[in-house]
C-alpha atoms as a PDB file:
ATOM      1  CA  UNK A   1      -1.798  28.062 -53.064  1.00  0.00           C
ATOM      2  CA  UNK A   2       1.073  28.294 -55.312  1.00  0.00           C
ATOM      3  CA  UNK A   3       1.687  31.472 -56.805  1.00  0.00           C
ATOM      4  CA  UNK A   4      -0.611  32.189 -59.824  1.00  0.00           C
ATOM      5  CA  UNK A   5       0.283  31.825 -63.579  1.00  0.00           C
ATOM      6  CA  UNK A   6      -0.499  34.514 -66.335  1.00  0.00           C
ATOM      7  CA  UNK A   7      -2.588  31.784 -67.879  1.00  0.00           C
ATOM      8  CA  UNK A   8      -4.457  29.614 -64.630  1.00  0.00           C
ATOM      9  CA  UNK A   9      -6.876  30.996 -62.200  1.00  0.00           C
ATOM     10  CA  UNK A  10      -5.920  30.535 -58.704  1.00  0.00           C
ATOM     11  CA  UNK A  11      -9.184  30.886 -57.008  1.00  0.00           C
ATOM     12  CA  UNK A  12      -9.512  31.372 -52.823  1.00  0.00           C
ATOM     13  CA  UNK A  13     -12.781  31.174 -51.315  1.00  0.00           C
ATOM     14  CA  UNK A  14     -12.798  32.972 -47.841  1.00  0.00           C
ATOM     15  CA  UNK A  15     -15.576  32.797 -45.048  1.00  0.00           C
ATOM     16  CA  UNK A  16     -15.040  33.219 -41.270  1.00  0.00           C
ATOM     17  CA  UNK A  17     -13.310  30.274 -39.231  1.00  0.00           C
ATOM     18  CA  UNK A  18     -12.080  27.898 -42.287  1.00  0.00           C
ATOM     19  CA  UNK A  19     -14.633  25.244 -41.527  1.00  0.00           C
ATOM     20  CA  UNK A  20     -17.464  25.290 -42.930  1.00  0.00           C
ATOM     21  CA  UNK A  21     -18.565  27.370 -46.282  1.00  0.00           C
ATOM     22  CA  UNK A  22     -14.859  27.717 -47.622  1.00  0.00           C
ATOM     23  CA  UNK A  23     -13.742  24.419 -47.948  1.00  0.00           C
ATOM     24  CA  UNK A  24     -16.777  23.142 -49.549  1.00  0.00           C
ATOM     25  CA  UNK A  25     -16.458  25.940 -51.612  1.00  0.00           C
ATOM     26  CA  UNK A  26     -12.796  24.791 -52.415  1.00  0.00           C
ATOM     27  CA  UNK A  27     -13.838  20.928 -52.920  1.00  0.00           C
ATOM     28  CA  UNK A  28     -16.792  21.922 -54.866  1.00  0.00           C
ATOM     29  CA  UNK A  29     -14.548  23.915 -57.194  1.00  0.00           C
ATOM     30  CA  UNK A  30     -11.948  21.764 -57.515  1.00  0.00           C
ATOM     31  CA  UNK A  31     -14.289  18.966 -58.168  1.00  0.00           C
ATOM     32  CA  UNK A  32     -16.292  21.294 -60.977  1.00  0.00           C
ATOM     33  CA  UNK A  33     -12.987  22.099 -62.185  1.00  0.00           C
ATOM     34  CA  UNK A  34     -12.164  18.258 -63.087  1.00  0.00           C
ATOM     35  CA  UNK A  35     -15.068  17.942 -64.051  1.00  0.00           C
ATOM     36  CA  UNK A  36     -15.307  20.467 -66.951  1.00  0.00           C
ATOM     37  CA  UNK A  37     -11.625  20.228 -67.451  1.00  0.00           C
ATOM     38  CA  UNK A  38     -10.554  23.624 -66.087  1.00  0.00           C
ATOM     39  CA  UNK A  39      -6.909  23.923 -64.882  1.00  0.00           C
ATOM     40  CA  UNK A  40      -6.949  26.197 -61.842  1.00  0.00           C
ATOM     41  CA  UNK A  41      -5.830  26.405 -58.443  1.00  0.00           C
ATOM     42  CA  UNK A  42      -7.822  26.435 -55.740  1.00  0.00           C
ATOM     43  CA  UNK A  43      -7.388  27.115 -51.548  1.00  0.00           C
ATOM     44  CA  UNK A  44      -9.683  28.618 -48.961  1.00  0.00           C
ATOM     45  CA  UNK A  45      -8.933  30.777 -45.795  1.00  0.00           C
ATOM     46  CA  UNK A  46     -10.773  32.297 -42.889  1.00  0.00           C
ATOM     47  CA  UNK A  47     -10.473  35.924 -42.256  1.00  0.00           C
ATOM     48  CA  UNK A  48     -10.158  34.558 -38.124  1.00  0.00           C
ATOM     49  CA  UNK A  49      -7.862  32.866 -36.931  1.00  0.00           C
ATOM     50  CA  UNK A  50     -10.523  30.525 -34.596  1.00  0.00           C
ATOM     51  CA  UNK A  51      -9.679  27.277 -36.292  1.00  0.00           C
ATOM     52  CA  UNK A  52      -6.262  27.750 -37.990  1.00  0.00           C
ATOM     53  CA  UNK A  53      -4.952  24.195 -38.431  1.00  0.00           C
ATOM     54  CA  UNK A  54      -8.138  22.497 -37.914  1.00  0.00           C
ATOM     55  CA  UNK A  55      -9.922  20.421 -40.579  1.00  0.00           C
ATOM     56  CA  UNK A  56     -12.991  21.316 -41.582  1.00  0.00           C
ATOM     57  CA  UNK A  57     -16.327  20.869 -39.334  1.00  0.00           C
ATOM     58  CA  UNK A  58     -17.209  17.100 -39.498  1.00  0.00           C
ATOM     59  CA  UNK A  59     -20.852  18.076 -41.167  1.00  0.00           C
ATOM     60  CA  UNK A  60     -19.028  19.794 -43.927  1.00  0.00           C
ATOM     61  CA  UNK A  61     -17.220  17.048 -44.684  1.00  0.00           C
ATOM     62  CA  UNK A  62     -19.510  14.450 -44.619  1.00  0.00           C
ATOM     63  CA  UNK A  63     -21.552  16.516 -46.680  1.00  0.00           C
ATOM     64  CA  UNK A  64     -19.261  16.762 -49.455  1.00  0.00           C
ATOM     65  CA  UNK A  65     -18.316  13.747 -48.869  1.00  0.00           C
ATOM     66  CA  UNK A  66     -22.109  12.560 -49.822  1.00  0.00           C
ATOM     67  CA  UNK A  67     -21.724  14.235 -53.208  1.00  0.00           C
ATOM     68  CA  UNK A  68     -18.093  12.590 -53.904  1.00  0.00           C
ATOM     69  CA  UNK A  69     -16.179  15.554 -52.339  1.00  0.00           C
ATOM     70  CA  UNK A  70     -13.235  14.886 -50.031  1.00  0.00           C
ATOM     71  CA  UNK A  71     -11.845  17.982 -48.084  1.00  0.00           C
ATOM     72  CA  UNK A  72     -11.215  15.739 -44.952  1.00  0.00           C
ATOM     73  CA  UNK A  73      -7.486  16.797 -45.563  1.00  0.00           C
ATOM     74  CA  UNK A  74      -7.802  20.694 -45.734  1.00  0.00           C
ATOM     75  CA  UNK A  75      -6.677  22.470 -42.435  1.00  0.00           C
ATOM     76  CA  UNK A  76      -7.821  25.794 -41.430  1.00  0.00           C
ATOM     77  CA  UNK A  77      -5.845  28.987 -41.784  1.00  0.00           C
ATOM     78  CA  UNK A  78      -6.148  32.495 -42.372  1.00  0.00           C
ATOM     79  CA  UNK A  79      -6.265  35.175 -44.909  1.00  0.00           C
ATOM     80  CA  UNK A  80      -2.449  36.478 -45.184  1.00  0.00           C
ATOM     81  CA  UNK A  81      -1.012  39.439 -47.087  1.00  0.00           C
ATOM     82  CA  UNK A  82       0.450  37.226 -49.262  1.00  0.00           C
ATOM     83  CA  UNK A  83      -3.052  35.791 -50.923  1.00  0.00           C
ATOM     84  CA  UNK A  84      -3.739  39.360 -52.063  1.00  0.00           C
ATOM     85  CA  UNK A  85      -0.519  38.663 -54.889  1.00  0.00           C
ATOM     86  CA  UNK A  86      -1.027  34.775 -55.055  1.00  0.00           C
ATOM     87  CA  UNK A  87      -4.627  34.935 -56.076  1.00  0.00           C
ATOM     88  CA  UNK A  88      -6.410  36.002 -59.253  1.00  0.00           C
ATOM     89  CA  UNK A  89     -10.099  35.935 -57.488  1.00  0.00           C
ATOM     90  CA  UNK A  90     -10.691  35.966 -54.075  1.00  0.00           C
ATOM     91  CA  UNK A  91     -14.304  35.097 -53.553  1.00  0.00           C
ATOM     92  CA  UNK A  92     -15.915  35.901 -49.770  1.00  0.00           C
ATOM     93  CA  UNK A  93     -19.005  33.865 -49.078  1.00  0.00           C
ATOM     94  CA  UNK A  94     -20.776  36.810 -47.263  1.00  0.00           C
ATOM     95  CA  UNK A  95     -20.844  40.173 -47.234  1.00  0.00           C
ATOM     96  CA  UNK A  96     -19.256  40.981 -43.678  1.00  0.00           C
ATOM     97  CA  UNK A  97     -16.073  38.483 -44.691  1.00  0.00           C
ATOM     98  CA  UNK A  98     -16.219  40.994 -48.022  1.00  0.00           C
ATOM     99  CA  UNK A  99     -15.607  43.932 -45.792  1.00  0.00           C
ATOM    100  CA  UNK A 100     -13.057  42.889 -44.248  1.00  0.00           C
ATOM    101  CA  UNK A 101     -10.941  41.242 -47.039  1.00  0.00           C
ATOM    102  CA  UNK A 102     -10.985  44.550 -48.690  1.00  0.00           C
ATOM    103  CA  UNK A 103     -10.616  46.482 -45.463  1.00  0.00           C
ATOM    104  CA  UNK A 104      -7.279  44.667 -45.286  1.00  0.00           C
ATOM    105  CA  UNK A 105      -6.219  43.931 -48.655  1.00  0.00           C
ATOM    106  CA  UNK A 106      -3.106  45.518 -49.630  1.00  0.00           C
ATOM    107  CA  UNK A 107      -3.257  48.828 -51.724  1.00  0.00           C
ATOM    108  CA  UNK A 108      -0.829  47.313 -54.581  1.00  0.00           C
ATOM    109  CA  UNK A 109      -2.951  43.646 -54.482  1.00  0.00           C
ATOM    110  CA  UNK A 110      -3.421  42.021 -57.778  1.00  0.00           C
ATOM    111  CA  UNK A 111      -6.530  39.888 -57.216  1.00  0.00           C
ATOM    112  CA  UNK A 112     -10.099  40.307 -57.605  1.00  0.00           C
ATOM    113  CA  UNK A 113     -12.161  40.309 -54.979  1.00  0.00           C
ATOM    114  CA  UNK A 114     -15.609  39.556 -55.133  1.00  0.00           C
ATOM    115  CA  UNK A 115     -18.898  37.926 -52.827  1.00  0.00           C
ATOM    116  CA  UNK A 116     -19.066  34.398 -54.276  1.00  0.00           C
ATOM    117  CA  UNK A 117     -22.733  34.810 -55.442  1.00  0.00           C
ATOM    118  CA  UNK A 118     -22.207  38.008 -57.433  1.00  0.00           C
ATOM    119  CA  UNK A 119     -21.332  35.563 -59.718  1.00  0.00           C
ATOM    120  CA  UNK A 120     -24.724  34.227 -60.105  1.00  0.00           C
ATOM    121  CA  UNK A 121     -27.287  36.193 -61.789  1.00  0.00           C
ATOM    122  CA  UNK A 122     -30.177  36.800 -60.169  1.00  0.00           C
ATOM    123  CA  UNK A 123     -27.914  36.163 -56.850  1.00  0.00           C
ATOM    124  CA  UNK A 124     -25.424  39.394 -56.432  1.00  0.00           C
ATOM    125  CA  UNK A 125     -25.358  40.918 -53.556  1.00  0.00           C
ATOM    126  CA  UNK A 126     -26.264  37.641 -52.011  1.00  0.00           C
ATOM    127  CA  UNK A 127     -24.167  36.055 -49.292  1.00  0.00           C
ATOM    128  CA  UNK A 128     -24.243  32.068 -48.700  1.00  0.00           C
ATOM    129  CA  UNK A 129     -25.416  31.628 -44.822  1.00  0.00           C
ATOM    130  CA  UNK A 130     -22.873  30.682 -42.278  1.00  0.00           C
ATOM    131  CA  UNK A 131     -24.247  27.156 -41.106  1.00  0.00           C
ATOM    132  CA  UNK A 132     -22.425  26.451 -38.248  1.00  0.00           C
ATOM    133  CA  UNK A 133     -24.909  27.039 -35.508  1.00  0.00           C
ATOM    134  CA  UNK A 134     -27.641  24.906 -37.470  1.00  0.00           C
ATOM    135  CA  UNK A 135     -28.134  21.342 -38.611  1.00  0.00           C
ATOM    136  CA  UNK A 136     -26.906  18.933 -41.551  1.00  0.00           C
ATOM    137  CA  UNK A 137     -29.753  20.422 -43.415  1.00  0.00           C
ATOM    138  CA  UNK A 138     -28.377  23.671 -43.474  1.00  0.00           C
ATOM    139  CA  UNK A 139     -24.877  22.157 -44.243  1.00  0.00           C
ATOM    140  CA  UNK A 140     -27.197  20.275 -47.323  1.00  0.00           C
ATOM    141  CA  UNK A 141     -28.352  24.154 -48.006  1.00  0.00           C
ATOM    142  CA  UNK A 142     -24.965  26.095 -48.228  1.00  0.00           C
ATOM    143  CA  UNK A 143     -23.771  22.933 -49.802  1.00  0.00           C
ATOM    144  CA  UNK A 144     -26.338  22.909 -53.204  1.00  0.00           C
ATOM    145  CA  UNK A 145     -25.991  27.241 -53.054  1.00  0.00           C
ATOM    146  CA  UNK A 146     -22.120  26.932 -53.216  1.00  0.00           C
ATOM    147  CA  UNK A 147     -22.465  24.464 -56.000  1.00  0.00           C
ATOM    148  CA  UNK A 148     -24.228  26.781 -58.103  1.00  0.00           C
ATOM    149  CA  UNK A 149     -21.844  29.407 -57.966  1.00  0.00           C
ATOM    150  CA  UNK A 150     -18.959  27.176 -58.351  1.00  0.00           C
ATOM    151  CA  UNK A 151     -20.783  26.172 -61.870  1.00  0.00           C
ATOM    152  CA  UNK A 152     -20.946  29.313 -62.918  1.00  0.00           C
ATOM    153  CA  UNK A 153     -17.351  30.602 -61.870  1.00  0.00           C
ATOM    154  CA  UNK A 154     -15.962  27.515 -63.728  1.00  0.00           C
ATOM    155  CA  UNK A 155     -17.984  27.878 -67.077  1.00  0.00           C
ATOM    156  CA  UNK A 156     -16.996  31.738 -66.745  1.00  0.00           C
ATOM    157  CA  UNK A 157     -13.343  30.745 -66.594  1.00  0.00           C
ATOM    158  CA  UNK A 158     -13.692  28.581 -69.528  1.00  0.00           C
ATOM    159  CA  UNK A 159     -15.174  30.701 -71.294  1.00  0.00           C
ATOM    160  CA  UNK A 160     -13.296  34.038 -70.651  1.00  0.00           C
ATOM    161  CA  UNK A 161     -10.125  32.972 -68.895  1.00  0.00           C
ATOM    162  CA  UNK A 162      -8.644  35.386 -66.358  1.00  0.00           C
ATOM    163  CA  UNK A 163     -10.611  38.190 -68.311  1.00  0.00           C
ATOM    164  CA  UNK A 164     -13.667  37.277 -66.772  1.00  0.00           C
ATOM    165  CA  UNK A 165     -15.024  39.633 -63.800  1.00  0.00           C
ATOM    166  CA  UNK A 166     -17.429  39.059 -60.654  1.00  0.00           C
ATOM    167  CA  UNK A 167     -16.470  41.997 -58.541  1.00  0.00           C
ATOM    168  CA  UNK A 168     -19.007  44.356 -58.482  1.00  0.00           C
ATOM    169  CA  UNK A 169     -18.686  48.363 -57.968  1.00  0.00           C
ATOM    170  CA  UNK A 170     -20.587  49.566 -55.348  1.00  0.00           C
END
């Protein structure tokens, strides 16, 4: 992720290994993004380091690849000091990844960091399933809940630019 403008977003979307949840979280946001005609930056990191230079489980990406979605080309790695400064959000797709973001984020750190589905009313407090151990359904699952957070994050952005807040105080 390049380093973030005063004007862009520059989203991360953070779940355990790298494989699964946060890249379809990145390729559904950078799709959305397109889409709607937001300018933002987008990555995705694990807060292990179990798959660091690996692409993302084949199910995720032949899921997104179903709904026009390639993240074939992502590789694995994780969460570094450095994010914490590069990143306005940081979005963790569960709530133990949340605890340990902000266990290790950086006193002086300039993003936001928020569960992904705090986003989504009716859905805060919520965290998206991990759906490695299960089937393509669950991949079909985690795919459609991502996707409506991603909507929301991106007509947020839109509409309030890098005013607009997810994190939550509790």
């Amino acid at each position: 992720m390049a380093q973030g403008s005063n004007s862009l977003p520059a989203v991360l979307f953070v779940c355990l290994g790298n494989i699964c949840r946060s890249p379809m979280a990145e390729g559904a946001f950078r799709a959305a993004a397109v889409k709607a005609g937001l300018e933002a930056q987008v990555d995705s990191v694990g807060t292990a380091s179990y798959h660091i230079g690996e692409p993302p489980d084949p199910r995720a990406i032949r899921i997104a690849r179903e709904n026009g979605v390639d993240i074939g080309g992502l590789l694995g790695r994780q969460i570094a000091r450095d994010d914490f400064y590069r990143a306005t959000h940081i979005f963790a797709l569960d709530k133990a990844n949340l605890q340990g973001i902000r266990a290790h984020a950086p006193r002086d750190g300039t993003a936001q960091v928020a569960l992904l589905n705090d986003a989504v009313e009716g859905l805060t407090g919520r965290g998206i399933d991990d759906p490695y151990y299960g089937d393509e359904a669950d991949f079909r699952r985690v795919w459609e809940e991502i996707n409506i957070a991603v909507d929301v994050l991106v007509r947020r952005f839109l509409e309030e630019g890098l005013s607009a807040r997810f994190d939550r105080k509790d």
